[in-house]
C-alpha atoms as a PDB file:
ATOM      1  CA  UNK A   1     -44.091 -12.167 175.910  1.00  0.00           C
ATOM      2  CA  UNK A   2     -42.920  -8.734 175.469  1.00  0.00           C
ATOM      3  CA  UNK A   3     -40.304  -6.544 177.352  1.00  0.00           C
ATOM      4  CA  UNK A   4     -41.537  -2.904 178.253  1.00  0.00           C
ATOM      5  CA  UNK A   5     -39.611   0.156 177.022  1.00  0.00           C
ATOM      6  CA  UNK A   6     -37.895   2.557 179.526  1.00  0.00           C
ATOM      7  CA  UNK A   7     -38.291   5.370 178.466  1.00  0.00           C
ATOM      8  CA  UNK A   8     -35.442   7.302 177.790  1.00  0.00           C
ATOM      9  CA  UNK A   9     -35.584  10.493 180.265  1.00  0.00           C
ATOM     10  CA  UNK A  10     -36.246   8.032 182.812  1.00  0.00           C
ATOM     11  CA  UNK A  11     -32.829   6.235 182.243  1.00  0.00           C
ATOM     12  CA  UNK A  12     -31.273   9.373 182.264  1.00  0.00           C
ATOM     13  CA  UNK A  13     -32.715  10.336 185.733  1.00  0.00           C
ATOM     14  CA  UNK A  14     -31.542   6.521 187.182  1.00  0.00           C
ATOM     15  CA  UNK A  15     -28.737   7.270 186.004  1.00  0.00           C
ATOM     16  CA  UNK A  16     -28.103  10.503 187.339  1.00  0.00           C
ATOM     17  CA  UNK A  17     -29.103   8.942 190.440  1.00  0.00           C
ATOM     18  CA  UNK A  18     -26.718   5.999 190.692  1.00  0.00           C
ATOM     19  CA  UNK A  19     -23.762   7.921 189.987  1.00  0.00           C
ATOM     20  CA  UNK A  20     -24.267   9.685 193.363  1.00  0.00           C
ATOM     21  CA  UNK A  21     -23.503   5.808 194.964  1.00  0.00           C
ATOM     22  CA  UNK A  22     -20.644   5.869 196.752  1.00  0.00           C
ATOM     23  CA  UNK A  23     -19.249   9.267 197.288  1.00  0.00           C
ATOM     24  CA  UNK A  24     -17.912  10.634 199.988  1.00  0.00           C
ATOM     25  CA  UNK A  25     -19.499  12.866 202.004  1.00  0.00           C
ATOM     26  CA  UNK A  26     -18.941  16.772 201.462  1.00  0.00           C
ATOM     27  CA  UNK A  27     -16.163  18.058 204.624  1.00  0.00           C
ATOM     28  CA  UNK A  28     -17.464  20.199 206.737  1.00  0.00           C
ATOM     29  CA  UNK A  29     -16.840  23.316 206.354  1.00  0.00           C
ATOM     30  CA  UNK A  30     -13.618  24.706 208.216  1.00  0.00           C
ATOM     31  CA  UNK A  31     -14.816  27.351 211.714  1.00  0.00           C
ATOM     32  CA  UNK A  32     -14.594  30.824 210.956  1.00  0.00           C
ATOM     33  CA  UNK A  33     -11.709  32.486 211.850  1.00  0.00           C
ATOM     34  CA  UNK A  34     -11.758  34.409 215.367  1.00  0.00           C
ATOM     35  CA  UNK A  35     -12.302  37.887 213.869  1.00  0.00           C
ATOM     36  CA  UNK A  36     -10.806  39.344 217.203  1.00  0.00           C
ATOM     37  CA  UNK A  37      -7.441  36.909 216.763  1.00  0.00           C
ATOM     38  CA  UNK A  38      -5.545  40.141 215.343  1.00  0.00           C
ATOM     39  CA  UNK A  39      -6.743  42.812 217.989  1.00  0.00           C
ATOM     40  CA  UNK A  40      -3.117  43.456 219.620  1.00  0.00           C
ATOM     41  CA  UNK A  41      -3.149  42.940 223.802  1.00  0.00           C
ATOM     42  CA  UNK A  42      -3.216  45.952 224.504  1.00  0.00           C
ATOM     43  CA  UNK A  43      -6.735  46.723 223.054  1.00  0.00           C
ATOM     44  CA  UNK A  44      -7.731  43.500 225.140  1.00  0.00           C
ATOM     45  CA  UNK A  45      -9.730  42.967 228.110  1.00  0.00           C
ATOM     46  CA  UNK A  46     -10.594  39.673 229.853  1.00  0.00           C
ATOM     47  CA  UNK A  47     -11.539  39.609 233.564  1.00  0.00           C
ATOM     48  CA  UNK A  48     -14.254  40.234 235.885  1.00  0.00           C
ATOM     49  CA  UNK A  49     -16.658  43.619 235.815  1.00  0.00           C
ATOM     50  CA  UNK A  50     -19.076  43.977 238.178  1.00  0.00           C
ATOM     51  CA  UNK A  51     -18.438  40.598 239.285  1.00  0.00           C
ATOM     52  CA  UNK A  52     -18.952  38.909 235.595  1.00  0.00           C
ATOM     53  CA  UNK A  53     -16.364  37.342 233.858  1.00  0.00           C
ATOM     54  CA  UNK A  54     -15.856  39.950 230.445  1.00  0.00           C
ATOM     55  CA  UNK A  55     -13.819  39.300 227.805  1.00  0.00           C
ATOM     56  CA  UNK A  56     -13.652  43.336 225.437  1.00  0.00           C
ATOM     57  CA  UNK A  57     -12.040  43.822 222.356  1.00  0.00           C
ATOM     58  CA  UNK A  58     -11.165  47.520 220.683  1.00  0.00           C
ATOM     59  CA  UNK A  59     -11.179  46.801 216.821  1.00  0.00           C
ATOM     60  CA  UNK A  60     -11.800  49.383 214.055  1.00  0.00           C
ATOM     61  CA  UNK A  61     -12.956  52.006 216.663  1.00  0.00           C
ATOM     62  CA  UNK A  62     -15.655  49.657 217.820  1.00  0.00           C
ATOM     63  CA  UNK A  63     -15.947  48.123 221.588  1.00  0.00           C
ATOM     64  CA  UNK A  64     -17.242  43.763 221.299  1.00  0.00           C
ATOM     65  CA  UNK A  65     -17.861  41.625 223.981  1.00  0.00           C
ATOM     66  CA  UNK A  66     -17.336  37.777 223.586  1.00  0.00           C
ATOM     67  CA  UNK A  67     -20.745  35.841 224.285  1.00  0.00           C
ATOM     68  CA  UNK A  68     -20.703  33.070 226.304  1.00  0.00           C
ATOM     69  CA  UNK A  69     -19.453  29.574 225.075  1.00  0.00           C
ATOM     70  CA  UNK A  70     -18.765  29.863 221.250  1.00  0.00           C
ATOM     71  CA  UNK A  71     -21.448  33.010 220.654  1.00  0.00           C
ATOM     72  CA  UNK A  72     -18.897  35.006 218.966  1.00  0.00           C
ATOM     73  CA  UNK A  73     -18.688  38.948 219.265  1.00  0.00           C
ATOM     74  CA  UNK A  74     -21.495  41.341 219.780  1.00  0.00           C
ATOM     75  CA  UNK A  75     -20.583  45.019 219.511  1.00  0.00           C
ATOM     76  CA  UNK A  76     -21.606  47.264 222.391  1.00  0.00           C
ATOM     77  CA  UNK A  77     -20.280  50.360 221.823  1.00  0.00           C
ATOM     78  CA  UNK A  78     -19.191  52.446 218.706  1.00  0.00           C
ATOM     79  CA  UNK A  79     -18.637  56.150 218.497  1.00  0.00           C
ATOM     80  CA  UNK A  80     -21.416  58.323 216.760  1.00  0.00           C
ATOM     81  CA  UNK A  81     -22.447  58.206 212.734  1.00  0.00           C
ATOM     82  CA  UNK A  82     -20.826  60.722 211.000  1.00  0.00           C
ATOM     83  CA  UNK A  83     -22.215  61.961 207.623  1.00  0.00           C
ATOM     84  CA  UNK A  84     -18.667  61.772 205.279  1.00  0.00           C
ATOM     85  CA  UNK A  85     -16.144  58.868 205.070  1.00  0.00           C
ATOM     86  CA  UNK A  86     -13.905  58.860 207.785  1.00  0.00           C
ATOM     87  CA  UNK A  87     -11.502  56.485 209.314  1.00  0.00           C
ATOM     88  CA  UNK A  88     -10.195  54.934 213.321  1.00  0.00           C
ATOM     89  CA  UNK A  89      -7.582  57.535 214.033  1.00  0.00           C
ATOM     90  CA  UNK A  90      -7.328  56.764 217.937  1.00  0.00           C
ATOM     91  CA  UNK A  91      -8.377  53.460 220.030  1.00  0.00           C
ATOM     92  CA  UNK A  92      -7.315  52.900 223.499  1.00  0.00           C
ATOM     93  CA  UNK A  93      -8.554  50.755 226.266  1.00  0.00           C
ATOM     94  CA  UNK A  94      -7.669  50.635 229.780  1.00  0.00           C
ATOM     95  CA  UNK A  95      -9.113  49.030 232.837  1.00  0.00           C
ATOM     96  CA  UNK A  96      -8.386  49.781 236.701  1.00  0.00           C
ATOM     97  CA  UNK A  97     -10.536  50.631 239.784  1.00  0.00           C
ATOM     98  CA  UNK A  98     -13.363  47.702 238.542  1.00  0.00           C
ATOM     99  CA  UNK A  99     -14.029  49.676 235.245  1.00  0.00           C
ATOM    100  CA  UNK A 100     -12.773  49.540 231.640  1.00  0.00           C
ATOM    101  CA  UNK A 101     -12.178  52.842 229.722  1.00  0.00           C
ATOM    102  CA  UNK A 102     -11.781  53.595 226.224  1.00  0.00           C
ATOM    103  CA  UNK A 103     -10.927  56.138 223.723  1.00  0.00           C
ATOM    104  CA  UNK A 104     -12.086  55.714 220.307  1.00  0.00           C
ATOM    105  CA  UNK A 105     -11.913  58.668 217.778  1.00  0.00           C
ATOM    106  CA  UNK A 106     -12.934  58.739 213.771  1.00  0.00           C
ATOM    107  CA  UNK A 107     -10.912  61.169 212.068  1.00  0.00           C
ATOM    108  CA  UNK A 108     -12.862  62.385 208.607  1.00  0.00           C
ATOM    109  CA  UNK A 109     -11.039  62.163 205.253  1.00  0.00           C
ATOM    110  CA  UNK A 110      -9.208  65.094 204.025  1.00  0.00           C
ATOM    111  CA  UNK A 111      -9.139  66.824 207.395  1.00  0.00           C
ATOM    112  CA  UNK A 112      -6.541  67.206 209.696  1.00  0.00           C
ATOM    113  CA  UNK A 113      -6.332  66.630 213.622  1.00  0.00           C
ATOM    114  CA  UNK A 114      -9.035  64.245 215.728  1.00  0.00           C
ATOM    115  CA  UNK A 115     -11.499  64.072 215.803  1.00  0.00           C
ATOM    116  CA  UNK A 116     -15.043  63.680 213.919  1.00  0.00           C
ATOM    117  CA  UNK A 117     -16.372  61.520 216.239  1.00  0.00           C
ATOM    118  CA  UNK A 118     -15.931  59.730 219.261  1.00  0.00           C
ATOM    119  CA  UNK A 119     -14.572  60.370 222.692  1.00  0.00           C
ATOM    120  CA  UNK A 120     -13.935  58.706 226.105  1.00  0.00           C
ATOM    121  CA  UNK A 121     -16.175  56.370 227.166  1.00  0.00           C
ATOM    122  CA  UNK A 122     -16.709  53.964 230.654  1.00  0.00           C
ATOM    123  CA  UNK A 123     -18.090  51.011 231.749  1.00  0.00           C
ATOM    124  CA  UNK A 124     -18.364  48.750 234.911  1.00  0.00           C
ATOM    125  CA  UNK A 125     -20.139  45.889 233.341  1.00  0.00           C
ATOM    126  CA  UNK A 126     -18.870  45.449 229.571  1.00  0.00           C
ATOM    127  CA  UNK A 127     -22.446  46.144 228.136  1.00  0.00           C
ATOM    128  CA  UNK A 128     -23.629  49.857 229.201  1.00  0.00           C
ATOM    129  CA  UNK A 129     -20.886  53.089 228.448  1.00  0.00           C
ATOM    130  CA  UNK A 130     -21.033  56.496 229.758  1.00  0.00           C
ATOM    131  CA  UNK A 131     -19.651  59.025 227.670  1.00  0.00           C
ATOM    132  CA  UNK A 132     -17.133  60.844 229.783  1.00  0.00           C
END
């Protein structure tokens, strides 16, 4: 009686298989960061517009809203394109009178004074702006 042969690429691939056996699992990967955890309070918003809960954020001359549960940030509002680098020179937000109003102004490199774009801006529900 005769043994058969392996042959040899398909010893390699067993064993390539069965040293797999027995490892852990990979972790899971760590969540992402809240990119909204360094936005200081005072360019913060989180109450009720229009009867809504709202949670607003002013970062980097852009407006975001939190989505609901864990949906992260969508932004709704960010000042014009302008056609030269330029950079967030002003960015305010205030809310009173059941409305939320900010200032958000892109100054453009090399020139002096605000603003290139931008301006003052209102909402009642979070989502649509009026330029004022």
């Amino acid at each position: 009686m005769s043994i058969p042969l392996i042959p040899p690429g398909c010893l390699l691939v067993l064993a390539a298989l069965l040293a797999g056996c027995g490892k852990p699992e990979p972790a899971v990967p760590p969540a992402k960061p809240d990119p909204m955890a360094e936005v200081p309070p005072e360019r913060v918003f989180k109450g009720s517009l229009g009867g809504k809960p709202v949670h607003l954020a002013v970062s980097d001359c852009k407006v975001y809203r939190a989505l609901p549960g864990d949906g992260g940030w969508q932004m709704v509002l960010e000042p014009e394109p302008y056609p030269f680098f330029s950079s967030c020179d002003r960015q305010t937000l205030r809310a009173e009178n059941g409305a939320v109003t900010v200032t958000l102004g892109r100054m453009a490199f090399g020139a002096g004074g605000c603003c290139a774009t931008g301006g003052t801006y209102r909402s009642t529900d979070g989502e649509r702006w009026k330029k004022l």
